[in-house]
C-alpha atoms as a PDB file:
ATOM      1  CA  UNK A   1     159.474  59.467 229.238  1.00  0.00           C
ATOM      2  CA  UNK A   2     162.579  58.791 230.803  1.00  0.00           C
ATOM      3  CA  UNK A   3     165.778  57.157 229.098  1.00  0.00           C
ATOM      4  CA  UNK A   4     167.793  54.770 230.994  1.00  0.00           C
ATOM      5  CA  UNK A   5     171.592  55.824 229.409  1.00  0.00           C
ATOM      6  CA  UNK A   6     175.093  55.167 229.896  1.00  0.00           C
ATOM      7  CA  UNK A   7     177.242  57.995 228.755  1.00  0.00           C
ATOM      8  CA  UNK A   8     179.564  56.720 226.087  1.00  0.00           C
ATOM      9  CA  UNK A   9     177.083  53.939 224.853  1.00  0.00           C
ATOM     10  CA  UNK A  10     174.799  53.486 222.269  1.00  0.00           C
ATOM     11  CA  UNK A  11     172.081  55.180 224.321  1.00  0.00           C
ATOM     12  CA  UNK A  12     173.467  58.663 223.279  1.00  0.00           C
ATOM     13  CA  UNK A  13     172.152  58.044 220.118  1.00  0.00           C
ATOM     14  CA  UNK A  14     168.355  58.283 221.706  1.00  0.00           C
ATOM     15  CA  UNK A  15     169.176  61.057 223.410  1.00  0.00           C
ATOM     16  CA  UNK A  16     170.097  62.843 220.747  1.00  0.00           C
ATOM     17  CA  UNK A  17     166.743  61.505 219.108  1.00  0.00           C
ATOM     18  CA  UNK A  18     164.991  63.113 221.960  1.00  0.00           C
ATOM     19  CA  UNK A  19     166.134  66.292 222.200  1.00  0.00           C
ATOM     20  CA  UNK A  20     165.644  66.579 218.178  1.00  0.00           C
ATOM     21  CA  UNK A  21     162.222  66.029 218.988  1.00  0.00           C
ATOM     22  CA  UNK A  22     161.414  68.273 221.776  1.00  0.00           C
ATOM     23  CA  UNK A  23     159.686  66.350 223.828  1.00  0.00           C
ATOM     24  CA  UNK A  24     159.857  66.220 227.623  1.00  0.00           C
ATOM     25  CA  UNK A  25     161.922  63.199 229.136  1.00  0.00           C
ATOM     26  CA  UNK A  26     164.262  62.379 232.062  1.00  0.00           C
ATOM     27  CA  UNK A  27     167.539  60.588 232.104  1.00  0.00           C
ATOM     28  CA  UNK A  28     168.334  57.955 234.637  1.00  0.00           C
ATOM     29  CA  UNK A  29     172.125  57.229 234.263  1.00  0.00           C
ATOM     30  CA  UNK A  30     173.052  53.287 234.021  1.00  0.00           C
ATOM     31  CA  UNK A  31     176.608  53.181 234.189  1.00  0.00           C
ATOM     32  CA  UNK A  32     177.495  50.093 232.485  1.00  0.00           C
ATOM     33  CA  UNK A  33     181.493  50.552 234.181  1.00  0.00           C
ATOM     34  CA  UNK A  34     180.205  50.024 237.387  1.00  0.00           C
ATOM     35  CA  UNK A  35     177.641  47.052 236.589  1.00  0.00           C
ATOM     36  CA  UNK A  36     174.548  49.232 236.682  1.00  0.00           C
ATOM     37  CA  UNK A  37     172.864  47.266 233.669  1.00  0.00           C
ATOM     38  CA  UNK A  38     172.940  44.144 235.845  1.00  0.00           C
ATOM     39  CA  UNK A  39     171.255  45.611 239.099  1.00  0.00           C
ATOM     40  CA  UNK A  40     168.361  42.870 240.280  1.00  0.00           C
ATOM     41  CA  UNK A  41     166.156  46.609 239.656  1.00  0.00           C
ATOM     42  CA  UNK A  42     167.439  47.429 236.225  1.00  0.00           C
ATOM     43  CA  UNK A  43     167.162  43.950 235.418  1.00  0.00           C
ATOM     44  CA  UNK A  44     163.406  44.229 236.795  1.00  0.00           C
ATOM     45  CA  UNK A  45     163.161  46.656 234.044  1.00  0.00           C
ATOM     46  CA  UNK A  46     164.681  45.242 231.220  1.00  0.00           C
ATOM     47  CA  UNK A  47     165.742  42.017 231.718  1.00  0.00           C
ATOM     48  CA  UNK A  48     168.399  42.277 228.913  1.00  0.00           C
ATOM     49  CA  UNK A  49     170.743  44.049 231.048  1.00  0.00           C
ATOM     50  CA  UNK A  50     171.765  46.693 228.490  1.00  0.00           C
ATOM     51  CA  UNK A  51     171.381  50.276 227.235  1.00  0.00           C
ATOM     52  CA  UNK A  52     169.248  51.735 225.867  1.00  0.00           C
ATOM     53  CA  UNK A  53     165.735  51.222 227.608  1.00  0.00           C
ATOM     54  CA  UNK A  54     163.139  53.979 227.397  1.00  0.00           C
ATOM     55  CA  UNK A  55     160.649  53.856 230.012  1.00  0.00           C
ATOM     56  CA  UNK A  56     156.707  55.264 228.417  1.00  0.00           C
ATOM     57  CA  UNK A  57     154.497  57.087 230.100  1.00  0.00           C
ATOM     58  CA  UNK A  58     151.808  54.245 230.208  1.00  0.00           C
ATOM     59  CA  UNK A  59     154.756  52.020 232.108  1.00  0.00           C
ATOM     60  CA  UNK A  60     155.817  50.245 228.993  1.00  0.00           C
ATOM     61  CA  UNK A  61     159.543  49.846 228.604  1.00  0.00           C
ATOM     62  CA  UNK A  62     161.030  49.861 225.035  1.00  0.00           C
ATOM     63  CA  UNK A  63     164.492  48.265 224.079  1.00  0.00           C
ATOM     64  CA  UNK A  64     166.915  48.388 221.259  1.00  0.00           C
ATOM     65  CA  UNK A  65     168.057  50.740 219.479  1.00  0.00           C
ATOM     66  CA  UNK A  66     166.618  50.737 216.227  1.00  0.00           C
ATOM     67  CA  UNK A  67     162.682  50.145 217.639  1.00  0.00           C
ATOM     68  CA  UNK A  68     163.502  52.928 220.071  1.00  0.00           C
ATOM     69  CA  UNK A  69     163.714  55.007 217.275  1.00  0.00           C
ATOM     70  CA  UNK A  70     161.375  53.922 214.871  1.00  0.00           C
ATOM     71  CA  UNK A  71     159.122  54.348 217.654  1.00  0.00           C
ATOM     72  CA  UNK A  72     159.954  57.667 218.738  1.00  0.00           C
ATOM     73  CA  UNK A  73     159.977  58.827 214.769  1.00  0.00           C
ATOM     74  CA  UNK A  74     156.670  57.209 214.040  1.00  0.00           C
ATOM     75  CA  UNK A  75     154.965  58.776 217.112  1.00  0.00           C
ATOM     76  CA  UNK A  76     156.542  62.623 216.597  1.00  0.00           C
ATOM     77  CA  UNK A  77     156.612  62.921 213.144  1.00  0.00           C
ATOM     78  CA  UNK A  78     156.950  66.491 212.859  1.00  0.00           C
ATOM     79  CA  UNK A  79     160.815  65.877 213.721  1.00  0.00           C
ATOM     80  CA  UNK A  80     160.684  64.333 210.278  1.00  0.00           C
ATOM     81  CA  UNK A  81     163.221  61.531 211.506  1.00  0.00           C
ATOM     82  CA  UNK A  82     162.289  59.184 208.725  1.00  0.00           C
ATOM     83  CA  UNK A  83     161.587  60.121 205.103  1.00  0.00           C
ATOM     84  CA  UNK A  84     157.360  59.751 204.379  1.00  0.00           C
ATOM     85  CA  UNK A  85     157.570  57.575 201.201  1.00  0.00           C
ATOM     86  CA  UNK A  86     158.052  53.815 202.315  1.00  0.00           C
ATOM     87  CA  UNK A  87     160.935  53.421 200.110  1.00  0.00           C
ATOM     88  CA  UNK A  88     162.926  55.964 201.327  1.00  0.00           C
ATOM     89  CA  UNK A  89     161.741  54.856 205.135  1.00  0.00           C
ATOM     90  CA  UNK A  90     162.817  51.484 204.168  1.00  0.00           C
ATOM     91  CA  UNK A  91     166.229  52.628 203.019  1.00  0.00           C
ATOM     92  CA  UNK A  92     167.067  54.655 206.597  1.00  0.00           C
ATOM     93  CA  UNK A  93     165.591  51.300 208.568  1.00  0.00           C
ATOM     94  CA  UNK A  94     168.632  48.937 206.421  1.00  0.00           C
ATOM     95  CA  UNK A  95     171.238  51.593 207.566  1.00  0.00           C
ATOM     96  CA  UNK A  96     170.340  52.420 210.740  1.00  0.00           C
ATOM     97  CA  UNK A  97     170.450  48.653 211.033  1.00  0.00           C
ATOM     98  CA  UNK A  98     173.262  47.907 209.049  1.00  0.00           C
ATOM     99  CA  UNK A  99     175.056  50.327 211.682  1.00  0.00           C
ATOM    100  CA  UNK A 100     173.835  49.176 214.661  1.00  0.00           C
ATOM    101  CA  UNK A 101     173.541  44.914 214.368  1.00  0.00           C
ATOM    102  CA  UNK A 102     176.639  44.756 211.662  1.00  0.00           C
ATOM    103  CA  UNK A 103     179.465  47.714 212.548  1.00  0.00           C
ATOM    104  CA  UNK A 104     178.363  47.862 216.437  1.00  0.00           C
ATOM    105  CA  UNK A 105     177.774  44.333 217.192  1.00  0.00           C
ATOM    106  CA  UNK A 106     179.626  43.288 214.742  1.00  0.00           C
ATOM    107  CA  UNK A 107     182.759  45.302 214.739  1.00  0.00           C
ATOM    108  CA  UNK A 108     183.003  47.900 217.213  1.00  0.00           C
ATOM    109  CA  UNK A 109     182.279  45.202 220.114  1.00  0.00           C
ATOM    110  CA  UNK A 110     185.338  42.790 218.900  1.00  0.00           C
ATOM    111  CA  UNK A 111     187.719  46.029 218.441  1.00  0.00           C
ATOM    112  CA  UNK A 112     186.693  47.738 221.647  1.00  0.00           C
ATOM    113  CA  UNK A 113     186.587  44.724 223.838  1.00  0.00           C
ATOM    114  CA  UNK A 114     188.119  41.286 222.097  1.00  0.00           C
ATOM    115  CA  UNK A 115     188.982  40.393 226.134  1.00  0.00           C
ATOM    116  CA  UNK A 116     185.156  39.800 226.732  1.00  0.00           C
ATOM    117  CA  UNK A 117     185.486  36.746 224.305  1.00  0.00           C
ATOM    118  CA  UNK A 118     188.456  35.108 225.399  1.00  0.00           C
ATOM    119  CA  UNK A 119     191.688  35.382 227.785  1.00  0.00           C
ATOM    120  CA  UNK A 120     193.672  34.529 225.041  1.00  0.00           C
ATOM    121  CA  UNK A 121     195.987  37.587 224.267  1.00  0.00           C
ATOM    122  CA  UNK A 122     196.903  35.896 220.563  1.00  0.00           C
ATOM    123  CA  UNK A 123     192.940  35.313 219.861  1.00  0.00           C
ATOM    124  CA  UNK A 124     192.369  38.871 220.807  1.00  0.00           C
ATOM    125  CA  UNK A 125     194.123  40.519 218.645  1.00  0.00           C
ATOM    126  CA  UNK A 126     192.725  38.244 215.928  1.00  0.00           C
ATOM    127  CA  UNK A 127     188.991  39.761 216.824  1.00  0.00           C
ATOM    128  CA  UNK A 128     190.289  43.052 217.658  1.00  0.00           C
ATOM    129  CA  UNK A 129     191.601  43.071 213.719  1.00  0.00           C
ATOM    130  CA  UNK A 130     188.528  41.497 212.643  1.00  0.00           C
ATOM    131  CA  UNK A 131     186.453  44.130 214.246  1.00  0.00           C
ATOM    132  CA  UNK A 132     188.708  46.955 212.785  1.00  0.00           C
ATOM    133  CA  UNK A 133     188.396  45.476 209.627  1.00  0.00           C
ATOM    134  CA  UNK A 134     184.602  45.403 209.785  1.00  0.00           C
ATOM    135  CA  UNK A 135     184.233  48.970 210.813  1.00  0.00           C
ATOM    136  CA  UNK A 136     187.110  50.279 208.256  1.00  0.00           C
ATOM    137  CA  UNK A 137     184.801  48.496 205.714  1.00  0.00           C
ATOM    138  CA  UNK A 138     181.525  50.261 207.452  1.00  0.00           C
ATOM    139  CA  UNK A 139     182.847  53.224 207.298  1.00  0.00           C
ATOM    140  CA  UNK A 140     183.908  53.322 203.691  1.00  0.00           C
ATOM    141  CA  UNK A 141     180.339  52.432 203.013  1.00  0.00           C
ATOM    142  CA  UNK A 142     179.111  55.534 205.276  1.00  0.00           C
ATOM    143  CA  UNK A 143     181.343  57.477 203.094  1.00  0.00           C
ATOM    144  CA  UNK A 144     180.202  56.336 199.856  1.00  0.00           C
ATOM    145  CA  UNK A 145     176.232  57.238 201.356  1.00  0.00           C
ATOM    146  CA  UNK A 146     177.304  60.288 202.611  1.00  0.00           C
ATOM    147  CA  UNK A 147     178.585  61.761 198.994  1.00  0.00           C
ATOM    148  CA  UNK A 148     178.251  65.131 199.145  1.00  0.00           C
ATOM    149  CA  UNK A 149     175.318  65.805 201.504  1.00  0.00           C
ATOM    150  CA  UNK A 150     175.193  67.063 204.528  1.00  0.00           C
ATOM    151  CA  UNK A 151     173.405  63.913 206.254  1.00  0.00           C
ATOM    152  CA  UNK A 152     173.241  60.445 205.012  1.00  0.00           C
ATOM    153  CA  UNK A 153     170.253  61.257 203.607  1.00  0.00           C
ATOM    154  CA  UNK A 154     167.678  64.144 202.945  1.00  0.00           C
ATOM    155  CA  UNK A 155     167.500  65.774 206.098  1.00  0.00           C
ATOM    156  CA  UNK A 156     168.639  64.216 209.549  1.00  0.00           C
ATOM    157  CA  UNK A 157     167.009  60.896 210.561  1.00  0.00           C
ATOM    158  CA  UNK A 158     167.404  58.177 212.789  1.00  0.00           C
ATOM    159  CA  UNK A 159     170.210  57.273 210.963  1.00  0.00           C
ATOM    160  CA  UNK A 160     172.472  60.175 211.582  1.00  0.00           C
ATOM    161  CA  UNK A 161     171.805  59.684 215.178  1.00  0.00           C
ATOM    162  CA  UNK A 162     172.892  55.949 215.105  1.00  0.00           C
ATOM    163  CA  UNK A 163     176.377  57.065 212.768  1.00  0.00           C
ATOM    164  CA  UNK A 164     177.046  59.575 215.064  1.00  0.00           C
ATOM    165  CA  UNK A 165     177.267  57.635 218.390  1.00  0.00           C
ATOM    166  CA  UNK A 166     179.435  55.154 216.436  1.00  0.00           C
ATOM    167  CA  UNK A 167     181.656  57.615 214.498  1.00  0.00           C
ATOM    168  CA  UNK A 168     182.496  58.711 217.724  1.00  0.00           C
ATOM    169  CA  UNK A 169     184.517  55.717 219.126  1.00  0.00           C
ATOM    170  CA  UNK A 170     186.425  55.840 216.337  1.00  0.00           C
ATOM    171  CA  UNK A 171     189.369  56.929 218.890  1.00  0.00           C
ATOM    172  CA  UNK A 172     188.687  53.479 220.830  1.00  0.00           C
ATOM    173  CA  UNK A 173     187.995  51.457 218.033  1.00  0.00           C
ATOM    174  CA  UNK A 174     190.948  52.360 216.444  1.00  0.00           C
ATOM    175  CA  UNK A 175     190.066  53.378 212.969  1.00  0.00           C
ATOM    176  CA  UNK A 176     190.720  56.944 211.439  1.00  0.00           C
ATOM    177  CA  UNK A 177     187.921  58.354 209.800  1.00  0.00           C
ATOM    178  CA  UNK A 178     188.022  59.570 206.386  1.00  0.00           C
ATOM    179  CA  UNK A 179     187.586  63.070 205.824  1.00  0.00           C
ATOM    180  CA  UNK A 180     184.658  62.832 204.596  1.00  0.00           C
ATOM    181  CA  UNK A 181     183.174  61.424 207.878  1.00  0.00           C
ATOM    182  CA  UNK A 182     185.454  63.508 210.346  1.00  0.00           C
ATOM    183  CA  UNK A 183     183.818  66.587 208.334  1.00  0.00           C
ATOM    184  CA  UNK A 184     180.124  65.097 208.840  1.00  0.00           C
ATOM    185  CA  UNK A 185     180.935  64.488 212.572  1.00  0.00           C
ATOM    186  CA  UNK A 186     182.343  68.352 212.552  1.00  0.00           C
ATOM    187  CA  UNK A 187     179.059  69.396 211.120  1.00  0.00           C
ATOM    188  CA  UNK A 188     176.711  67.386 213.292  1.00  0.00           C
ATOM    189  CA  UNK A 189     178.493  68.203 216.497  1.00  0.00           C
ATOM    190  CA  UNK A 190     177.387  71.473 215.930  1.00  0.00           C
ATOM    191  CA  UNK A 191     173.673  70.611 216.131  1.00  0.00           C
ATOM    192  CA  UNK A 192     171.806  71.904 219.339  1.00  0.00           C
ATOM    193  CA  UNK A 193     170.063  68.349 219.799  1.00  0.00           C
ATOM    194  CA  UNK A 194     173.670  66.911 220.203  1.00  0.00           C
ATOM    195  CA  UNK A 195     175.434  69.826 222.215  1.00  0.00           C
ATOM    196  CA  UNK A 196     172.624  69.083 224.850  1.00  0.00           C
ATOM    197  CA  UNK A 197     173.191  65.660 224.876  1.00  0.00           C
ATOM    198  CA  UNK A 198     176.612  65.719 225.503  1.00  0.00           C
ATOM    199  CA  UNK A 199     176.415  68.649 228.017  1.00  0.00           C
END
């Protein structure tokens, strides 16, 4: 397999899937600072010009984060990246989710970069706000999920791996974490599957 990332995206969050796993794969760098995403080959690829894309052996190209990793959980499950009971499946698939289409899209996107919406300097603040609001909100929610556990739920799932590439622009999006959250990035940063993802 190889994974077509952009350090500092999204895309970190399948890496980190991957190396949880085990499995052989290759990384093909797509900087999205330099335009990468909308090269007439990347767009060959995956015409929707963004991060993540995971290339299959067979030639089939996978996009999005949260199929990504359904897929790759569904086809190792000895990682154990989603709970076996549907219910509990269920409940990781509406957070991972909830992370990536609502605090991402949402409100990372508007607080990280209000300028791609409008020139106006008043308007952007007004969506840079809105987006801190939304992930402030998100992440009070994480919190409450969290509770006392070490992961956001039993054992480490896709879910962990989408939380974790957002907690981490907390700097950039410009919301403190609570303790709670700062302690749970702490913890997973410690992981081997993320240390070799960030190396």
């Amino acid at each position: 397999m190889k994974l077509f990332h952009s350090p500092g995206s999204c895309s970190l969050g399948i890496r980190i899937l991957l190396e949880q796993i085990g499995c052989p794969y290759t990384v093909e760098v797509t900087d999205l600072k330099q335009g990468a995403q909308r090269s007439a080959s990347y767009l060959a690829l995956n015409p929707k010009g963004k991060v993540p894309a995971l290339l299959l052996p067979n030639g089939d190209v996978l996009t999005e984060f949260p199929v990504i990793a359904y897929w790759l959980a569904r086809r190792f499950p000895d990682a154990a990246l989603l709970p076996k009971a549907l219910e509990q499946e269920v409940r990781v698939m509406e957070l991972t989710e909830h992370i990536v289409s609502g605090l991402h899209m949402r409100g990372s996107v508007f607080a990280m970069m209000p300028q791609k919406f409008t020139s106006d300097p008043t308007v952007q603040t007004e969506l840079r706000q809105h987006g801190q609001g939304v992930v402030t909100d998100g992440f009070d929610r994480l919190t409450r999920q969290l509770g006392d556990g070490p992961y956001l739920f039993d054992g480490f799932t896709i879910a962990d791996a989408a939380a974790y590439y957002l907690l981490s622009w907390h700097d950039r999006i410009g919301v403190e974490l609570p303790a709670a959250l700062q302690a749970y990035v702490d913890r997973l940063s410690q992981r081997p599957s993320i240390v070799a993802s960030l190396a």
